[in-house]
N, C-alpha and C. Protein backbone atom coordinates (compact mmCIF):
# COMPACT_ATOMS: atom_id res chain seq x y z
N UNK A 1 20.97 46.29 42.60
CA UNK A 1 21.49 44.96 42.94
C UNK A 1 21.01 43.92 41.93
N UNK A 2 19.63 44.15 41.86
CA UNK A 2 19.35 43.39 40.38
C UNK A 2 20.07 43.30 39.21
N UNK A 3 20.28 44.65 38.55
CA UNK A 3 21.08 44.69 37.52
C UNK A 3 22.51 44.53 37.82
N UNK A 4 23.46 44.55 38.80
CA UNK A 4 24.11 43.34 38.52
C UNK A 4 24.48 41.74 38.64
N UNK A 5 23.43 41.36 39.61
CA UNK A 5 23.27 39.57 39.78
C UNK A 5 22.86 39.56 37.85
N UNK A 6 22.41 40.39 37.20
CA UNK A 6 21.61 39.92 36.29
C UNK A 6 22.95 39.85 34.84
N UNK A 7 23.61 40.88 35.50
CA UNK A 7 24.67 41.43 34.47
C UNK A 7 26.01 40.18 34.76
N UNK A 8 25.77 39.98 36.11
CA UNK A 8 26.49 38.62 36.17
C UNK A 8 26.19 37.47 36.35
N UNK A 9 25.43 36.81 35.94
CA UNK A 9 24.54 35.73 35.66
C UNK A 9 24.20 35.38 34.27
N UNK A 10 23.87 36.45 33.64
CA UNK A 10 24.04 36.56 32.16
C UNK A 10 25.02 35.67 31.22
N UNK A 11 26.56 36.11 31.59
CA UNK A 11 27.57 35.20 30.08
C UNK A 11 26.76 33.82 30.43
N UNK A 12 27.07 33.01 31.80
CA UNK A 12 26.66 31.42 32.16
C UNK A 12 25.77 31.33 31.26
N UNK A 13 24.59 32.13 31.88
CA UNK A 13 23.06 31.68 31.41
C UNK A 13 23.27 31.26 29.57
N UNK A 14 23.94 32.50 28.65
CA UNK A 14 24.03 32.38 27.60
C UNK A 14 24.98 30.71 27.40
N UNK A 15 25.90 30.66 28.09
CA UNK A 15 26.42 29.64 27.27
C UNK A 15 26.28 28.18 27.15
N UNK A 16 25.48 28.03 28.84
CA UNK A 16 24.39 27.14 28.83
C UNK A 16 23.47 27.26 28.07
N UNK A 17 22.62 27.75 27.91
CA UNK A 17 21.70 28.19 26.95
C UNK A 17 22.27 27.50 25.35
N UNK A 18 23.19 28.35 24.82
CA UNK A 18 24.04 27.97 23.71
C UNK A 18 24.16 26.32 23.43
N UNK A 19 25.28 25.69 25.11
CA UNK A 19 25.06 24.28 24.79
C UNK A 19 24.08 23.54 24.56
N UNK A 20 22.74 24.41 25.32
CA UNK A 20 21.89 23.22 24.99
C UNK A 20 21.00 23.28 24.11
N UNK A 21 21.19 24.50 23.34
CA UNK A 21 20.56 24.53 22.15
C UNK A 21 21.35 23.46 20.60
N UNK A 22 23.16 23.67 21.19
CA UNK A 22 23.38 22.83 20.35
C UNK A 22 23.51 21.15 20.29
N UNK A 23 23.37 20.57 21.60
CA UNK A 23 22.69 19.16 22.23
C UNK A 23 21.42 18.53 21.66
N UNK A 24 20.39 20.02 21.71
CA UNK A 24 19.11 19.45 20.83
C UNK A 24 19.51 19.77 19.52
N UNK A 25 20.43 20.09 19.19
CA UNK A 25 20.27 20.00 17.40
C UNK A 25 20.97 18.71 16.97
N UNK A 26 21.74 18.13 18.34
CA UNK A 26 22.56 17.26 17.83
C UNK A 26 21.52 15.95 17.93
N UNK A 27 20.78 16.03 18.77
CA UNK A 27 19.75 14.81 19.33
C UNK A 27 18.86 15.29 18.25
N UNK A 28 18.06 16.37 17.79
CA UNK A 28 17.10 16.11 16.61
C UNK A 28 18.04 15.71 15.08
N UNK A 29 19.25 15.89 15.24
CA UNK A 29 19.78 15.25 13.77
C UNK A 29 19.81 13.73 13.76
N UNK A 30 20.19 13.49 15.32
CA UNK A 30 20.65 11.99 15.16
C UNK A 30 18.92 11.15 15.08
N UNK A 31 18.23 11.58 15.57
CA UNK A 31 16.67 11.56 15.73
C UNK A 31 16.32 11.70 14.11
N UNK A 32 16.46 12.88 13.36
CA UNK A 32 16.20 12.07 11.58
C UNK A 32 16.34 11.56 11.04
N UNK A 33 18.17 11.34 11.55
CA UNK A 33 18.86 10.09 11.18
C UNK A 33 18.16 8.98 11.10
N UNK A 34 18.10 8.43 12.50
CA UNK A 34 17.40 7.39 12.65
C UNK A 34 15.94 6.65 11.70
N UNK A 35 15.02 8.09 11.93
CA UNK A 35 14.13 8.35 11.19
C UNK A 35 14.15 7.65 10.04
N UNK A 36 15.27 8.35 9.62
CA UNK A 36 15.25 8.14 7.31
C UNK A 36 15.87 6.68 7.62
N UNK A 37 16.74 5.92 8.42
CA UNK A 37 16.84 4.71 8.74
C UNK A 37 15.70 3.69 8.66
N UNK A 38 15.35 4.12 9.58
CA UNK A 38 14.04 3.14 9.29
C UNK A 38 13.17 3.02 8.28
N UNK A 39 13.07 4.37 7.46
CA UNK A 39 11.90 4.49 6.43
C UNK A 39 12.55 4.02 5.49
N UNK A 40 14.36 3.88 5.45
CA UNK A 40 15.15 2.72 4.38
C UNK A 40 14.77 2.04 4.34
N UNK A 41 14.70 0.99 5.65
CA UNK A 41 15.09 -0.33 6.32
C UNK A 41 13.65 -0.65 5.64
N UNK A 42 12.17 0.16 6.24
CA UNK A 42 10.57 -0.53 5.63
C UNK A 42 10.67 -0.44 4.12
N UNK A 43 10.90 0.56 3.32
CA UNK A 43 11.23 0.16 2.30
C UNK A 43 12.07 -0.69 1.41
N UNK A 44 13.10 -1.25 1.63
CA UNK A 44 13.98 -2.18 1.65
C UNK A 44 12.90 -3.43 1.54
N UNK A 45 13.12 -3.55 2.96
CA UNK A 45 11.71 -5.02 3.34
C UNK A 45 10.88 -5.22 1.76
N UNK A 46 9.87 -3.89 1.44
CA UNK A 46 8.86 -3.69 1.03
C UNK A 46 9.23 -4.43 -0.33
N UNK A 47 10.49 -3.87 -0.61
CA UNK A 47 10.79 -4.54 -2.28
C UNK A 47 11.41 -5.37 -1.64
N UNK A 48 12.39 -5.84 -0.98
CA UNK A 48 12.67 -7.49 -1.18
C UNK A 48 11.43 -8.41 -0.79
N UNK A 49 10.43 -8.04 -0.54
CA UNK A 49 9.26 -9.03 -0.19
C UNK A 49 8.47 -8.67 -2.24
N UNK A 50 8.73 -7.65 -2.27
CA UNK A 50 8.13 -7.89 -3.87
C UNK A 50 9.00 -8.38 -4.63
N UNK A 51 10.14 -8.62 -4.72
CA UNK A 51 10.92 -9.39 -5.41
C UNK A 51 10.67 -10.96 -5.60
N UNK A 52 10.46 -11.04 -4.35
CA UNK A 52 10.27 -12.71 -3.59
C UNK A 52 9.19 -13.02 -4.15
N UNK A 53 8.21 -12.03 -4.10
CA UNK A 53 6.71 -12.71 -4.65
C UNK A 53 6.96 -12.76 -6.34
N UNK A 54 6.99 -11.65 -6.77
CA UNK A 54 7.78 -11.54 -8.45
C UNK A 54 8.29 -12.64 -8.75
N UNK A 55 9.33 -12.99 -8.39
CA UNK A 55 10.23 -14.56 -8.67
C UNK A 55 9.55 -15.76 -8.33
N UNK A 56 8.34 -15.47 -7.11
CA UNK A 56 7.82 -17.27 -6.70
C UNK A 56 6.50 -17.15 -7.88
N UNK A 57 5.87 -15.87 -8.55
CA UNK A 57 4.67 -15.37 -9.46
C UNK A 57 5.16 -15.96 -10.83
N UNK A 58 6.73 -15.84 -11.19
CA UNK A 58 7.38 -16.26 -12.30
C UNK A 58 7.45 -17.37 -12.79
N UNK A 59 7.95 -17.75 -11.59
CA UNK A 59 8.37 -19.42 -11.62
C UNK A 59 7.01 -20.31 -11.75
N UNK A 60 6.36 -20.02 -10.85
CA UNK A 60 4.77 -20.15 -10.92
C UNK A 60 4.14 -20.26 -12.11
């Protein structure tokens, strides 16, 4: 009786399984995404704040 609740329980289990393996790949991509976003965005900042100082150091 085991082996078949198990034999039929099985495809589901896999394809759940499946979706939600491909859910977390979709949430850890959008999650690096984000990631390399931000490490743009601080770098960005980082040189337009050295620019700013560069140009007020110049003028100066």
């Amino acid at each position: 009786m085991t082996k078949n609740y198990s034999k039929f329980d099985r495809p589901e289990r896999i394809t759940s399984f499946g979706n939600e393996k491909f859910v977390f790949r979709c949430v850890a991509a959008i999650r690096k995404f984000e990631r390399t976003c931000t490490i743009l965005k601080m770098i960005f900042k980082i040189l337009l704040v050295e620019m700013i100082t560069d140009k007020n150091q110049s003028q100066i």
